[in-house]
Protein backbone atom coordinates (compact mmCIF):
# COMPACT_ATOMS: atom_id res chain seq x y z
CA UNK A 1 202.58 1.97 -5.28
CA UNK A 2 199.71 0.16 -3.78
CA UNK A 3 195.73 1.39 -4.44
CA UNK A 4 195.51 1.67 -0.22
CA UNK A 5 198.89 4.14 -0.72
CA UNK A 6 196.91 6.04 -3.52
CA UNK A 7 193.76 6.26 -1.94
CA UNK A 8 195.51 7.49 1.03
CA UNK A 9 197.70 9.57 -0.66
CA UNK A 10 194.60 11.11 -2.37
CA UNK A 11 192.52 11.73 1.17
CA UNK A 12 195.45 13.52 2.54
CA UNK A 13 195.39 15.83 -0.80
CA UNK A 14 191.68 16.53 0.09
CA UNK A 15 190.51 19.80 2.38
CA UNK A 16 187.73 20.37 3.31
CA UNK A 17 187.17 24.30 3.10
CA UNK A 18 187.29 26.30 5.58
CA UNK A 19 184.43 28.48 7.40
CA UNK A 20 185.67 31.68 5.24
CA UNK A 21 186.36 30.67 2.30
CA UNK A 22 182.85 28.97 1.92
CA UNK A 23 181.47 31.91 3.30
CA UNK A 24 182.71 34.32 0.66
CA UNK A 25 182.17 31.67 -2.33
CA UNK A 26 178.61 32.03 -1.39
CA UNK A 27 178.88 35.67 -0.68
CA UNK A 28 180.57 36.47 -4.25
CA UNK A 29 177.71 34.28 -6.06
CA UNK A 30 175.12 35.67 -4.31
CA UNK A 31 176.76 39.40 -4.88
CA UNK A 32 176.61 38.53 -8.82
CA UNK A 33 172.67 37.86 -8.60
CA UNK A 34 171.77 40.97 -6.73
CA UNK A 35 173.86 43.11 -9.01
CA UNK A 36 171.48 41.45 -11.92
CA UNK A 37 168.17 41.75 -9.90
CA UNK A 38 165.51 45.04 -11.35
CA UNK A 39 164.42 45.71 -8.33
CA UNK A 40 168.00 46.72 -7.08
CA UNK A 41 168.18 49.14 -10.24
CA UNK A 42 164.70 50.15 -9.57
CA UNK A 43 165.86 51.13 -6.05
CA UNK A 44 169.06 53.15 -7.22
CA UNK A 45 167.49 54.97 -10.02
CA UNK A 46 164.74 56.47 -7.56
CA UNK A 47 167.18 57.21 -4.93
CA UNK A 48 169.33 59.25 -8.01
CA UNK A 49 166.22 61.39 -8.24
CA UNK A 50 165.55 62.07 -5.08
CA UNK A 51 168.94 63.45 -4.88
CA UNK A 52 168.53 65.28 -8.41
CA UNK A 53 165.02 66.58 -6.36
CA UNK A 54 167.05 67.44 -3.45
CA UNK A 55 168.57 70.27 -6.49
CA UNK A 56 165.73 71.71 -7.75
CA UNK A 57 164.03 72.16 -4.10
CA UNK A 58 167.88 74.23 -3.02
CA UNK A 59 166.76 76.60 -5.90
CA UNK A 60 163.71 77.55 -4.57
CA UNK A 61 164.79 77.79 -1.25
CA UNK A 62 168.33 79.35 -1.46
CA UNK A 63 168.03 80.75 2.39
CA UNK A 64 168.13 77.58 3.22
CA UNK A 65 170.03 75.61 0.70
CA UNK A 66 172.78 73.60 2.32
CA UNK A 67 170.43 72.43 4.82
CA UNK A 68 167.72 70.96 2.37
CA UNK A 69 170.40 69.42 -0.22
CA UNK A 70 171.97 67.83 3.23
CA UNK A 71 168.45 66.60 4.44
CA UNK A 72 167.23 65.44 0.83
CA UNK A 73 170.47 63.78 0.03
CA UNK A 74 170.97 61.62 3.62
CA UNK A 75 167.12 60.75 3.48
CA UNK A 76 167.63 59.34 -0.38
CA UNK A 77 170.74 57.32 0.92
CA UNK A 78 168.72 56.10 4.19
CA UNK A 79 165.89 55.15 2.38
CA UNK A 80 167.94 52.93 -0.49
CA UNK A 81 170.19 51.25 2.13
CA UNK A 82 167.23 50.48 3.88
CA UNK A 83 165.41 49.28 1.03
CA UNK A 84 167.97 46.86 -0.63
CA UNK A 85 168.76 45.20 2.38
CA UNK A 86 164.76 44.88 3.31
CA UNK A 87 164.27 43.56 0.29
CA UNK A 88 167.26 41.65 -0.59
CA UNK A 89 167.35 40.03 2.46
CA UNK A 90 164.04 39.04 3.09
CA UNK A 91 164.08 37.37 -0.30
CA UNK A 92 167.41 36.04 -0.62
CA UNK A 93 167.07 32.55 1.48
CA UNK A 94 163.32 32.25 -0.21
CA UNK A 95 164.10 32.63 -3.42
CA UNK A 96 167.24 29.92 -3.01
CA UNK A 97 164.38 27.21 -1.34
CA UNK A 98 162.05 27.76 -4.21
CA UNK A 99 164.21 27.13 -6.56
CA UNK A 100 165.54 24.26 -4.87
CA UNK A 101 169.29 25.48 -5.33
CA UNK A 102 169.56 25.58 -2.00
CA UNK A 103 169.80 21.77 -2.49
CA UNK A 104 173.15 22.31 -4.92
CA UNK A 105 174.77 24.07 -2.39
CA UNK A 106 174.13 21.77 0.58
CA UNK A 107 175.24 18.54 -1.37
CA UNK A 108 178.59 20.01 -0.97
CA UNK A 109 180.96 20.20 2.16
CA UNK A 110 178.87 23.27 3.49
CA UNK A 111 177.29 23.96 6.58
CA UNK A 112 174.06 25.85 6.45
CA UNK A 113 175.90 28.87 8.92
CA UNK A 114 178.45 28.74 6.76
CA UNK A 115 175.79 29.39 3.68
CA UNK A 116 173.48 31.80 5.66
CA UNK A 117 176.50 33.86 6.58
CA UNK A 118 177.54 33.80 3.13
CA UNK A 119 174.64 35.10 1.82
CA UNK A 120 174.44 37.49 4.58
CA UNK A 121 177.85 38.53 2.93
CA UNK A 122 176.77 39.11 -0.56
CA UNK A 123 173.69 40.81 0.57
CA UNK A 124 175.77 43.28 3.12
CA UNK A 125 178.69 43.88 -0.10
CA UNK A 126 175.76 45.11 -2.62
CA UNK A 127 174.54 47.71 0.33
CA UNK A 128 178.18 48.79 1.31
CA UNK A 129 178.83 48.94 -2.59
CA UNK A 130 175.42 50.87 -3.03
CA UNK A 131 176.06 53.14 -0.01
CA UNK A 132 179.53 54.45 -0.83
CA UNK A 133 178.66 55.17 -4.40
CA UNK A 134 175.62 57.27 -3.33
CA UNK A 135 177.46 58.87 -0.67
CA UNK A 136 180.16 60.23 -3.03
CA UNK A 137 177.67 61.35 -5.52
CA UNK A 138 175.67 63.33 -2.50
CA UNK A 139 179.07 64.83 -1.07
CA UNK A 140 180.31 65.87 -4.63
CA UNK A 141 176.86 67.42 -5.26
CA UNK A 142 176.69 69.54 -1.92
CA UNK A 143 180.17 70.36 -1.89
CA UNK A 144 180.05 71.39 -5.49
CA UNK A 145 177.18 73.50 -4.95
CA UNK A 146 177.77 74.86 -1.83
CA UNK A 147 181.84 75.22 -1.66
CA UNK A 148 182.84 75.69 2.21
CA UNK A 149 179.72 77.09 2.91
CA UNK A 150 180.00 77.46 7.01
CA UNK A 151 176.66 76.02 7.38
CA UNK A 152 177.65 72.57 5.97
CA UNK A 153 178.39 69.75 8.36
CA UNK A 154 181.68 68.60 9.00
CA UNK A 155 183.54 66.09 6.94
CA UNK A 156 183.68 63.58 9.82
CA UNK A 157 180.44 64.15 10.84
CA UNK A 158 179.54 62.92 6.88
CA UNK A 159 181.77 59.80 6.92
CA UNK A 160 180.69 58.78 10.81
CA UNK A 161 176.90 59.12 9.78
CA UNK A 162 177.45 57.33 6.68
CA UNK A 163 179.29 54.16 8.33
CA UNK A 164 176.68 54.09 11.31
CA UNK A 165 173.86 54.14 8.43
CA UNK A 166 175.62 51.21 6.89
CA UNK A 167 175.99 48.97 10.58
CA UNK A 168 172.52 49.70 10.22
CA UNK A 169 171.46 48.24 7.10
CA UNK A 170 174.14 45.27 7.77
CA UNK A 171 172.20 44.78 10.84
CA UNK A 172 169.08 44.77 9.06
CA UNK A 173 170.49 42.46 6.54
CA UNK A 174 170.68 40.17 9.30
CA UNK A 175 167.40 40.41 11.26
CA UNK A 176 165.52 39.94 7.69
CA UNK A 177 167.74 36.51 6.81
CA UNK A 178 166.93 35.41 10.32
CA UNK A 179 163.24 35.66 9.94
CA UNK A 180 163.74 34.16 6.19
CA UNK A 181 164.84 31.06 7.78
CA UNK A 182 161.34 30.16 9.36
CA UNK A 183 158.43 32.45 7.31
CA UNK A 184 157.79 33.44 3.92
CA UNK A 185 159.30 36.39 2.17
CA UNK A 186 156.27 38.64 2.67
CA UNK A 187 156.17 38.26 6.36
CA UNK A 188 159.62 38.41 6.48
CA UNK A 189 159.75 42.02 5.05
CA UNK A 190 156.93 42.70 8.29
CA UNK A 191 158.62 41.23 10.84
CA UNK A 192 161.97 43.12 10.23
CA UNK A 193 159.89 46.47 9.03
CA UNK A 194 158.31 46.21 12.89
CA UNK A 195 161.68 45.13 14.62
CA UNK A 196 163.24 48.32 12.85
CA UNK A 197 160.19 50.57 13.97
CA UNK A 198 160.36 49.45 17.52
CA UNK A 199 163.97 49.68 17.53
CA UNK A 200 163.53 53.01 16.40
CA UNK A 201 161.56 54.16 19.15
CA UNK A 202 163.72 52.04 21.63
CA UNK A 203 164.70 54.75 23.79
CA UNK A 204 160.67 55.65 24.41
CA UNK A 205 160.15 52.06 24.84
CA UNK A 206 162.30 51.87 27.71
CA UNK A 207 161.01 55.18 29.86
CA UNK A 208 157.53 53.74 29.01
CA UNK A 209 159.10 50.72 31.19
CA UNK A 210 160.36 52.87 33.66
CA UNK A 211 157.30 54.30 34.03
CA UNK A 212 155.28 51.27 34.12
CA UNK A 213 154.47 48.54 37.07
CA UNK A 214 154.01 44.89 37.75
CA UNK A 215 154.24 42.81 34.25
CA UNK A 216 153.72 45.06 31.70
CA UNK A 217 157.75 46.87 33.24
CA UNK A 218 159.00 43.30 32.59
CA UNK A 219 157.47 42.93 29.25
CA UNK A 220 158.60 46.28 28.00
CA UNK A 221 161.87 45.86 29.41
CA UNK A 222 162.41 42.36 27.68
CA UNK A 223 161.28 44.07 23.98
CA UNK A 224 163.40 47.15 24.24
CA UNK A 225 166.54 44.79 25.49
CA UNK A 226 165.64 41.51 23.10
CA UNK A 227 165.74 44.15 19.72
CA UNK A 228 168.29 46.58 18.42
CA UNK A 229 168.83 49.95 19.38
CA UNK A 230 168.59 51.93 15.99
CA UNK A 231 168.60 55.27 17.87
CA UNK A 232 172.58 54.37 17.99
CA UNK A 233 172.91 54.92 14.55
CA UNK A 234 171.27 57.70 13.62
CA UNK A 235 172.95 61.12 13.27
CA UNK A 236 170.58 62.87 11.49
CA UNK A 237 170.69 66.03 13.85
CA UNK A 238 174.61 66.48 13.95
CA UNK A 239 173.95 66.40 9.92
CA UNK A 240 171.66 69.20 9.94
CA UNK A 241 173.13 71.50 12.19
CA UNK A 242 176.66 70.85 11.39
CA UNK A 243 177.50 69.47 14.70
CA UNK A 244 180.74 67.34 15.46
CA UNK A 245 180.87 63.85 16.73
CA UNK A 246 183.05 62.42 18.98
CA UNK A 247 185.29 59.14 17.65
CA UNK A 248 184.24 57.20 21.06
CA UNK A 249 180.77 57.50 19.51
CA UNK A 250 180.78 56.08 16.02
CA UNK A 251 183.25 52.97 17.30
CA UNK A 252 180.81 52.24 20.22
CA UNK A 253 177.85 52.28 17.51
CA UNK A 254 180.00 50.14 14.62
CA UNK A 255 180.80 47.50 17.60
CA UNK A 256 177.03 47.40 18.94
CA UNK A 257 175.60 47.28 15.36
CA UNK A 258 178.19 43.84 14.51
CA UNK A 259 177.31 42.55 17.65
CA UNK A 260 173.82 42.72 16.55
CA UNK A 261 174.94 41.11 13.41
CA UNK A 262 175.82 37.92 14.37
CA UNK A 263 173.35 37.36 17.21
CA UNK A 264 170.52 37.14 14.51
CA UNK A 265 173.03 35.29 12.01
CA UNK A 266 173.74 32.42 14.94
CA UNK A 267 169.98 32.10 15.46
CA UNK A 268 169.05 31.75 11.85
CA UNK A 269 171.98 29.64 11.64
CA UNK A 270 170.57 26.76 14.18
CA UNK A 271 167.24 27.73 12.88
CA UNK A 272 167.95 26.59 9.60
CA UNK A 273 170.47 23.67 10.34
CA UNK A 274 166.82 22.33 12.10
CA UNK A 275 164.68 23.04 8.59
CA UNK A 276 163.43 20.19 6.73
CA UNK A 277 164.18 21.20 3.40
């Protein structure tokens, strides 16, 4: 066989990866380092006693138990979700620049969406992995305290809560990585802290544009439509009062929260491709 048959031989042998399977290379490494990171076990270990709190306050207030296990429970679960990805994605694309391993990765057939994404990945598996574990211990606590108590919510109203909560933190994931790409870690963790606040009061943002005139309708129009809409995800008054929700609901809110996953990912994407590293 000639060398130009061998070398030919050996470019049609070669492939460059695809999109995906970059994508979840990078996710599974970065997965692996979160997993190892204290402030992650910091995180979980305070949200396990805020739910062991969540006990001791149903004891002293047994009129009112299910309610206050259900309250003290979700808000431990919001609050770590929310924390991790904060925190874990804020850092994630800083650390990897520091350290200059960024560099490793790059020198390979990767794109830097393809690398962001994956990150965004491993990030988004440690809060789905963090959420479901803390949702099972909640459930098995309440329901093993409180049996089919009447006043408890609904199963579905439990599992649609819980997968809006984690759309949220996905989402949030993604806004954080997005501002990683272009500021520091520190102002990263601001800038998606005051995106979440604003999107929280979203809904009051846009009758304040309703009932405003001339520039300052268009301004507050363009905020409340330019950030995400975190009212969709919360379901914290069904949860209380044991209310149901309808299917058409918790779809509509899982669709609008990935939509608001990628936008941020394709802008951090380009944002990045354009960083002098």
């Amino acid at each position: 066989m000639k060398p130009s048959e061998g070398n030919a031989s050996a470019e049609s042998d070669y492939r460059v990866p695809g999109t995906w399977s970059v994508s979840l290379a990078v996710a599974r490494v970065g997965f692996a380092e979160i997993l190892r990171d204290r402030i992650l076990l910091n995180i979980v270990v305070l949200t396990v006693l805020m739910i062991l709190a969540s006990v001791i306050t149903a004891q002293i207030t047994p009129s009112v138990t299910a309610r206050v296990l259900t309250d003290f429970s979700w808000g431990a679960l919001l609050v770590s979700c929310f924390a991790i990805a904060l925190t874990q994605g804020a850092s994630v694309v800083g650390r990897e620049i520091e350290r200059r391993t960024i560099l490793v990765a790059l020198a390979r057939p990767i794109h830097r969406a393809q690398w962001l994404v994956g990150k965004f990945l491993g990030v988004a598996s440690v809060v789905t992995l963090n959420g479901v574990l803390l949702f099972l211990v909640s459930c098995a606590l309440v329901y093993g305290m409180l049996g089919s108590d009447e006043s408890l919510s609904p199963l579905f109203t439990r599992l649609a809560a819980a997968s809006l909560l984690l759309v949220q933190s996905w989402v949030i994931v993604a806004v954080a990585l997005f501002f990683s790409t272009f500021t520091t870690t520190s102002l990263s963790v601001v800038l998606t802290v005051g995106v979440y606040l604003m999107g929280a009061s979203s809904s009051q943002i846009r009758w304040l544009a309703g009932q405003s005139e001339g520039p300052a309708r268009w301004v507050l129009g363009g905020v409340a439509a330019g950030i995400p809409n975190f009212d969709v995800f919360h379901l914290s008054r069904e949860l209380t009062y044991g209310l149901s929700v309808e299917w058409v609901r918790v779809f509509s809110g899982i669709g609008y929260g990935l939509i608001w996953c990628v936008i941020p990912l394709v802008a951090g994407g380009y944002l990045l491709q354009k960083r002098d590293l």
